[in-house]
C-alpha atoms as a PDB file:
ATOM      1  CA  UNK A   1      57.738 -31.529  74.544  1.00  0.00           C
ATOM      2  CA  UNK A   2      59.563 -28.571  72.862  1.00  0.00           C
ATOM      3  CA  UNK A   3      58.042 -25.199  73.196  1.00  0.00           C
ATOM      4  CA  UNK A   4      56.456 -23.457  70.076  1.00  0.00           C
ATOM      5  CA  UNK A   5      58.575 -20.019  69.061  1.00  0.00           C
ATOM      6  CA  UNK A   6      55.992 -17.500  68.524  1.00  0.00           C
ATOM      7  CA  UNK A   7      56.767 -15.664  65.442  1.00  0.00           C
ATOM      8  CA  UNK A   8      59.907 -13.506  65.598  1.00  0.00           C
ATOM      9  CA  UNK A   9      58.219 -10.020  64.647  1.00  0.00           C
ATOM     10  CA  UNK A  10      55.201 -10.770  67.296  1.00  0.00           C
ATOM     11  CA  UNK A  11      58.071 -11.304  70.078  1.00  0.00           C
ATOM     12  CA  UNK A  12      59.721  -8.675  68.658  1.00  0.00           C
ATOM     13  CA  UNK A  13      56.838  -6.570  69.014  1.00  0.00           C
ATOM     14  CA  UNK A  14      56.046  -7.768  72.477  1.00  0.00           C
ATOM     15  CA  UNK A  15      59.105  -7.714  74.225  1.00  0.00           C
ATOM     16  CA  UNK A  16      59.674  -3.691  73.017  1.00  0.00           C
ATOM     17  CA  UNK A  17      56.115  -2.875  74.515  1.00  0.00           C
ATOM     18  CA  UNK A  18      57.452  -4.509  77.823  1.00  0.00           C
ATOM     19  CA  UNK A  19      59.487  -2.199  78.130  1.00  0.00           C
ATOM     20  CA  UNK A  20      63.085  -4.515  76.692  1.00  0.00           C
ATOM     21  CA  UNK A  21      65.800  -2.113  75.328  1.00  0.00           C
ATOM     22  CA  UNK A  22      66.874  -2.989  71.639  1.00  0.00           C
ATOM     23  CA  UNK A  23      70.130  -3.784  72.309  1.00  0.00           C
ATOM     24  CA  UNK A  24      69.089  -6.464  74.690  1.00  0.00           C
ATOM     25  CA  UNK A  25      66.276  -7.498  72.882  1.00  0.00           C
ATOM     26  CA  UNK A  26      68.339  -7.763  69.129  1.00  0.00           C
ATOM     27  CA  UNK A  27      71.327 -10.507  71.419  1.00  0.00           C
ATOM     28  CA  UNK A  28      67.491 -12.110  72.546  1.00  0.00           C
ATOM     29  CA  UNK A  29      66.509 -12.607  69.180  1.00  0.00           C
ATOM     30  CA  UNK A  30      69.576 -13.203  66.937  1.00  0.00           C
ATOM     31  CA  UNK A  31      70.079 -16.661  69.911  1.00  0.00           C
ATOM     32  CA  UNK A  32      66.546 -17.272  70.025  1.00  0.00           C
ATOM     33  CA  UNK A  33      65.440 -16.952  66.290  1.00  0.00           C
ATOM     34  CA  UNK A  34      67.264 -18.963  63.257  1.00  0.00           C
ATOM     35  CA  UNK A  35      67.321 -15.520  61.166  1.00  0.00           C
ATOM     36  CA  UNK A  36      69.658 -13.306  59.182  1.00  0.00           C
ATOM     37  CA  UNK A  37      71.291 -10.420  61.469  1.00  0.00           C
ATOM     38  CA  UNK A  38      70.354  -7.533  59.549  1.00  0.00           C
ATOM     39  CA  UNK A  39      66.719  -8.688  59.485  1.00  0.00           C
ATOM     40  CA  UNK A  40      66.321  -9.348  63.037  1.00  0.00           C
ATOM     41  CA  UNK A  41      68.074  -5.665  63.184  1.00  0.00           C
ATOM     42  CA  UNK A  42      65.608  -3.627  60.769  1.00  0.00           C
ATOM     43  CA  UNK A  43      62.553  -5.317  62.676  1.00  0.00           C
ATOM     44  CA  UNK A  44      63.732  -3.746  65.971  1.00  0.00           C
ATOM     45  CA  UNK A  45      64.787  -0.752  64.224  1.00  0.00           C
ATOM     46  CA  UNK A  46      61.473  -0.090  62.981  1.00  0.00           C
ATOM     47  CA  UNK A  47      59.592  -0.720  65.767  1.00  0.00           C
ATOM     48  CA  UNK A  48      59.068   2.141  67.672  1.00  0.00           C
ATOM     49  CA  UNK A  49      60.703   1.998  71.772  1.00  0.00           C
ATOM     50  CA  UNK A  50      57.766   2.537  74.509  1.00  0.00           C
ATOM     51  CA  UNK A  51      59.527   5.493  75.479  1.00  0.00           C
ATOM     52  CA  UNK A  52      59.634   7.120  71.870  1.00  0.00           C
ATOM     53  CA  UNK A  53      56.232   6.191  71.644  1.00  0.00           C
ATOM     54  CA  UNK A  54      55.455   7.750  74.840  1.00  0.00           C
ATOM     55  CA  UNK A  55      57.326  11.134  73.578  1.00  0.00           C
ATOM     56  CA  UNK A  56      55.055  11.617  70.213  1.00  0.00           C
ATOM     57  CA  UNK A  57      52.349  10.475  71.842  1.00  0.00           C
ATOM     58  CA  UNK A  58      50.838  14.216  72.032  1.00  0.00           C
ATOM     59  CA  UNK A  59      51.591  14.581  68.395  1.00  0.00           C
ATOM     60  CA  UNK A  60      50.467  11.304  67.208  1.00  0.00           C
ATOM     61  CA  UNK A  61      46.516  12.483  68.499  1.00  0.00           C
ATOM     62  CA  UNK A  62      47.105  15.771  67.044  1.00  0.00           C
ATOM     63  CA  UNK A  63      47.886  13.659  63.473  1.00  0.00           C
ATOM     64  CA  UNK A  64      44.966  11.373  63.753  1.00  0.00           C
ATOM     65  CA  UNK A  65      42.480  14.231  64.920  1.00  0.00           C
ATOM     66  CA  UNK A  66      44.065  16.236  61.514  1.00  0.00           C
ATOM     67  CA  UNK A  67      43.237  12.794  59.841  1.00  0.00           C
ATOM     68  CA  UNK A  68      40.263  12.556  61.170  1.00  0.00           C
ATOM     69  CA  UNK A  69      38.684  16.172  60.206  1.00  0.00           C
ATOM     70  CA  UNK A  70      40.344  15.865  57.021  1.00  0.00           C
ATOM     71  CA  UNK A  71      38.714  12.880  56.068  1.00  0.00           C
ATOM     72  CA  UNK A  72      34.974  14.132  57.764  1.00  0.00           C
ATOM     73  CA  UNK A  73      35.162  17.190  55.766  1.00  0.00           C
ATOM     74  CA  UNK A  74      35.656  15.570  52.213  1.00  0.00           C
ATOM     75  CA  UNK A  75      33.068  12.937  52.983  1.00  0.00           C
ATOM     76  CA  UNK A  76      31.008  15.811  53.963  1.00  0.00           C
ATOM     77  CA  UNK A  77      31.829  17.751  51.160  1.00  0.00           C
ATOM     78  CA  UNK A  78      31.306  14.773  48.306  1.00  0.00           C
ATOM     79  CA  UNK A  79      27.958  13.744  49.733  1.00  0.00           C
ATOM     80  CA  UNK A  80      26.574  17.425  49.734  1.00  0.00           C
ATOM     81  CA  UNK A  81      28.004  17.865  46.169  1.00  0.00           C
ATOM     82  CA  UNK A  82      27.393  15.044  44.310  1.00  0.00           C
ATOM     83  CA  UNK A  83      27.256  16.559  40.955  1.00  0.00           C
ATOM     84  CA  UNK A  84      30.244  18.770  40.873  1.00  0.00           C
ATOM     85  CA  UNK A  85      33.850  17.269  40.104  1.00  0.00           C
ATOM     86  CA  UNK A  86      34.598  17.936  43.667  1.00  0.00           C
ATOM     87  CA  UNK A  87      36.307  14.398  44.756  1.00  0.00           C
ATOM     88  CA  UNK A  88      36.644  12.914  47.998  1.00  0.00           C
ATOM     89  CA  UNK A  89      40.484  12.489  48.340  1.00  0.00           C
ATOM     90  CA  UNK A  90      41.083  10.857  51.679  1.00  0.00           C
ATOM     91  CA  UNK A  91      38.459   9.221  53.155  1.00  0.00           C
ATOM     92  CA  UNK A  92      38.166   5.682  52.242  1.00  0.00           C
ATOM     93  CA  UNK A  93      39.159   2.085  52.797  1.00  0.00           C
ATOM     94  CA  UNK A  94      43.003   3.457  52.602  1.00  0.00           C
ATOM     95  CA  UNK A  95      42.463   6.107  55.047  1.00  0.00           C
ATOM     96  CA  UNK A  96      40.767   4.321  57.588  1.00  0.00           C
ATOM     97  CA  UNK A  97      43.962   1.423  57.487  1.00  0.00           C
ATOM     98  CA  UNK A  98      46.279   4.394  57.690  1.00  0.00           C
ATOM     99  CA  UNK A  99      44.154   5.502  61.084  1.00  0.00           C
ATOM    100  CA  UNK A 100      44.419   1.978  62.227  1.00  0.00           C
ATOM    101  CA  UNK A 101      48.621   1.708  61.731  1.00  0.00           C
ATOM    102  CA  UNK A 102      49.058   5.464  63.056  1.00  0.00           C
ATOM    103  CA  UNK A 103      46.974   4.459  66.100  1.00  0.00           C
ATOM    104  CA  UNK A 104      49.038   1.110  67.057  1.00  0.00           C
ATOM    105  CA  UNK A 105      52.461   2.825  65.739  1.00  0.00           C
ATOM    106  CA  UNK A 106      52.599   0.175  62.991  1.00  0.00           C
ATOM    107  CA  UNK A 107      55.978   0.851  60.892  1.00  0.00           C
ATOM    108  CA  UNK A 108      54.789   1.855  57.394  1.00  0.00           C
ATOM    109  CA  UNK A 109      51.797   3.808  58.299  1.00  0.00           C
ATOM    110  CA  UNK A 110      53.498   7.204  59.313  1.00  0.00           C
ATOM    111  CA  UNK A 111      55.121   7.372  56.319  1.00  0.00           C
ATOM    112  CA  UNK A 112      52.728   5.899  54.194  1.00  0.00           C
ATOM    113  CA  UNK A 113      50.482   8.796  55.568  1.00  0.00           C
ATOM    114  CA  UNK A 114      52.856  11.329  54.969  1.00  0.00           C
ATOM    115  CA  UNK A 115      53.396  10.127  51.075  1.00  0.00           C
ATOM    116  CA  UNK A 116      49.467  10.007  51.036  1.00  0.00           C
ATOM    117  CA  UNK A 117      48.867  13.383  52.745  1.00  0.00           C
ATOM    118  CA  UNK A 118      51.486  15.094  50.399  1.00  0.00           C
ATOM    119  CA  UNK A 119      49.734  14.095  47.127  1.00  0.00           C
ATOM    120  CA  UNK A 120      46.107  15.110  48.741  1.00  0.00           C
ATOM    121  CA  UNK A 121      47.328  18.438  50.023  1.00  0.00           C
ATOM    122  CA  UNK A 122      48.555  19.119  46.232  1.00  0.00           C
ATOM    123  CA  UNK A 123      45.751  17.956  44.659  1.00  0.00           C
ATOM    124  CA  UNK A 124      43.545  20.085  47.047  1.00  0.00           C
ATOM    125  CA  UNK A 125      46.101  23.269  46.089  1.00  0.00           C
ATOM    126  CA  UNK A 126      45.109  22.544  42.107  1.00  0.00           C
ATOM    127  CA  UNK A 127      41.391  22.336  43.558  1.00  0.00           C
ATOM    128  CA  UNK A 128      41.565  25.704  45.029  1.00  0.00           C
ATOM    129  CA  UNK A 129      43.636  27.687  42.400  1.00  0.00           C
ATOM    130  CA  UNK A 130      40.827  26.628  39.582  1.00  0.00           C
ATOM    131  CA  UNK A 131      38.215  27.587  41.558  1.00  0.00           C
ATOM    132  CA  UNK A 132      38.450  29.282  44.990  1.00  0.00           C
ATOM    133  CA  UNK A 133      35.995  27.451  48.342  1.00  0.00           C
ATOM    134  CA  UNK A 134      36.135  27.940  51.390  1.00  0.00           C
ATOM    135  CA  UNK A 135      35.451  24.386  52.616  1.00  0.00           C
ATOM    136  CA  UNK A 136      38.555  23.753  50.012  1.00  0.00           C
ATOM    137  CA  UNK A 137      40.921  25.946  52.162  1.00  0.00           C
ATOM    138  CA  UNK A 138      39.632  24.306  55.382  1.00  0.00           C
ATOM    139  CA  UNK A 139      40.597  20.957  53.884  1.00  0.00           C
ATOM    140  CA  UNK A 140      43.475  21.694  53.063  1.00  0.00           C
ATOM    141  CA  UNK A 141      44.653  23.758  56.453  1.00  0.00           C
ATOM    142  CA  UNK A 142      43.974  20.255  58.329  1.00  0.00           C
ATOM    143  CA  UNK A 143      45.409  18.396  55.857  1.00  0.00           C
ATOM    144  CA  UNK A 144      48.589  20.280  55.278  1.00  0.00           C
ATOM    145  CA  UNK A 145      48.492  19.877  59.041  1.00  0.00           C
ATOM    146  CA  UNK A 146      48.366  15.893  58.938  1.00  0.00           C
ATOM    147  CA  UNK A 147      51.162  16.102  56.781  1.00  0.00           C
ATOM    148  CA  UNK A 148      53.660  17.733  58.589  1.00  0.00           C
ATOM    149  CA  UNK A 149      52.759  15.791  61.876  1.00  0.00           C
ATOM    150  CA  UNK A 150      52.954  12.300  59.733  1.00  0.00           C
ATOM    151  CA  UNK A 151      56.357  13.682  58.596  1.00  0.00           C
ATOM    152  CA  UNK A 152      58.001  14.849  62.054  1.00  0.00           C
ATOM    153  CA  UNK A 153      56.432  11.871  64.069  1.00  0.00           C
ATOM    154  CA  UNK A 154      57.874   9.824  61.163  1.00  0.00           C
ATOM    155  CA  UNK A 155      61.400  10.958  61.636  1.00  0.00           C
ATOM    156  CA  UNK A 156      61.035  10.397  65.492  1.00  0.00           C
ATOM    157  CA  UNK A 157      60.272   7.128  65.655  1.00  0.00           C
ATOM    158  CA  UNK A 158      62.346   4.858  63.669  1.00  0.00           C
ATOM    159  CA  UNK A 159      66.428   4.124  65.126  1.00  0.00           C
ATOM    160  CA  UNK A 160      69.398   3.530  63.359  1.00  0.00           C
ATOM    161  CA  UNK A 161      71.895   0.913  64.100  1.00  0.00           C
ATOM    162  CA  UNK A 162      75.498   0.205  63.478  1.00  0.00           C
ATOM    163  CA  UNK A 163      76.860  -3.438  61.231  1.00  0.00           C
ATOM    164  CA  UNK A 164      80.298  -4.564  63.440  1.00  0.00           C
ATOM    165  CA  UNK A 165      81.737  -5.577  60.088  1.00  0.00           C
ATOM    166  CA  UNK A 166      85.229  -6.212  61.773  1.00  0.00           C
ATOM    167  CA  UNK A 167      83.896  -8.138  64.462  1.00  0.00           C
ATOM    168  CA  UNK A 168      81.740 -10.875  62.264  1.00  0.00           C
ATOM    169  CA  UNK A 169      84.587 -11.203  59.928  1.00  0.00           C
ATOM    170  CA  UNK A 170      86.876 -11.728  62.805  1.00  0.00           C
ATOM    171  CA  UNK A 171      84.081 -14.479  63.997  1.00  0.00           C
ATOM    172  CA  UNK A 172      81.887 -15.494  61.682  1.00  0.00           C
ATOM    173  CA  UNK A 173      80.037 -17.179  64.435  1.00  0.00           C
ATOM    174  CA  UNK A 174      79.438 -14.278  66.289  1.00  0.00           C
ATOM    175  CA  UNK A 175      75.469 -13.373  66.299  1.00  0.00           C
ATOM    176  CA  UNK A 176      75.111 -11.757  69.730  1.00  0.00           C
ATOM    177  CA  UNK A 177      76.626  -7.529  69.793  1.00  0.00           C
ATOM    178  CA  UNK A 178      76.882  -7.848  65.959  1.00  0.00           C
ATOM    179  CA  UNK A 179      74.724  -4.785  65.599  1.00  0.00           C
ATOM    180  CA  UNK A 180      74.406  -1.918  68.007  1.00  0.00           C
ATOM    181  CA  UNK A 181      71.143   0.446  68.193  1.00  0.00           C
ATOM    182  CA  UNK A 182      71.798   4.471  68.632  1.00  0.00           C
ATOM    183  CA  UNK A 183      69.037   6.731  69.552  1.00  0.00           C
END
């Protein structure tokens, strides 16, 4: 009886959380897995390493306690003023699944967050120039705050990797070192 492959981003996904480098784990993969180099390669790229996890781990609760407050103050704020044009921006459905990828380090969520945070902070800027609140400003301060953790955690946690061009043309066989990761 042959064994069933678990899906390749699931391994992926489990093998980096074990602790597996990327080099090791992309020659694991590329044998393992029937799939195209450079996809096996942007899955491991984008998956964050435990130990870059580990180092934005501090910054990462910052950004989801930013989120958080953010998100409590404009639902607080929409259900007290239900008849002004005051709108809640971030709280919602989309908010909450943002929380959920930041939290498990899920590849688009940090900068899905940041793009999201960005347009929210200049909306609430328009909000306060027409007509000046304080519970405006103290939106904004912990949003504009979420946004500039969701960019620098962003930047932090994704690799690059290098295409051996020479070496597959050489052997167009060759699957295994065809990529390598950098830091």
């Amino acid at each position: 009886m042959t064994e069933q492959l678990k899906p390749y981003k699931v391994y992926i996904e489990e093998e980096i959380l074990s602790g597996k480098s990327q080099q090791d784990l992309f020659n694991d993969v590329v044998t393992k897995y029937d799939i195209k180099i450079h996809e096996a390669a942007e899955t491991i790229r984008k998956t964050p390493t435990l130990d870059k996890r580990n180092k934005c781990k501090k910054l990462n609760i910052v950004l989801i306690i930013s989120m958080l407050l953010s998100m409590i103050l404009g639902l607080m704020y929409t259900l007290n003023d239900v008849n002004e044009n005051y709108a809640a921006l971030f709280p919602g459905v989309g908010g909450i699944l943002l929380l959920y990828g930041i939290i498990n380090y899920k590849y688009p969520a940090h900068l899905l967050a940041s793009i999201l945070l960005t347009a929210v902070s200049a909306m609430l800027i328009v909000f306060l120039v027409l007509q000046f609140e304080i519970r405006v400003l103290l939106e904004l301060l912990f949003t504009l705050s979420a946004t500039v953790l969701a960019y620098l955690v962003n930047s932090k946690l994704s690799s690059d990797y290098v295409y051996h061009r020479e070496k597959v043309q050489n052997d167009p066989t060759l699957r295994v070192n065809a990529v390598t990761f950098t830091k």
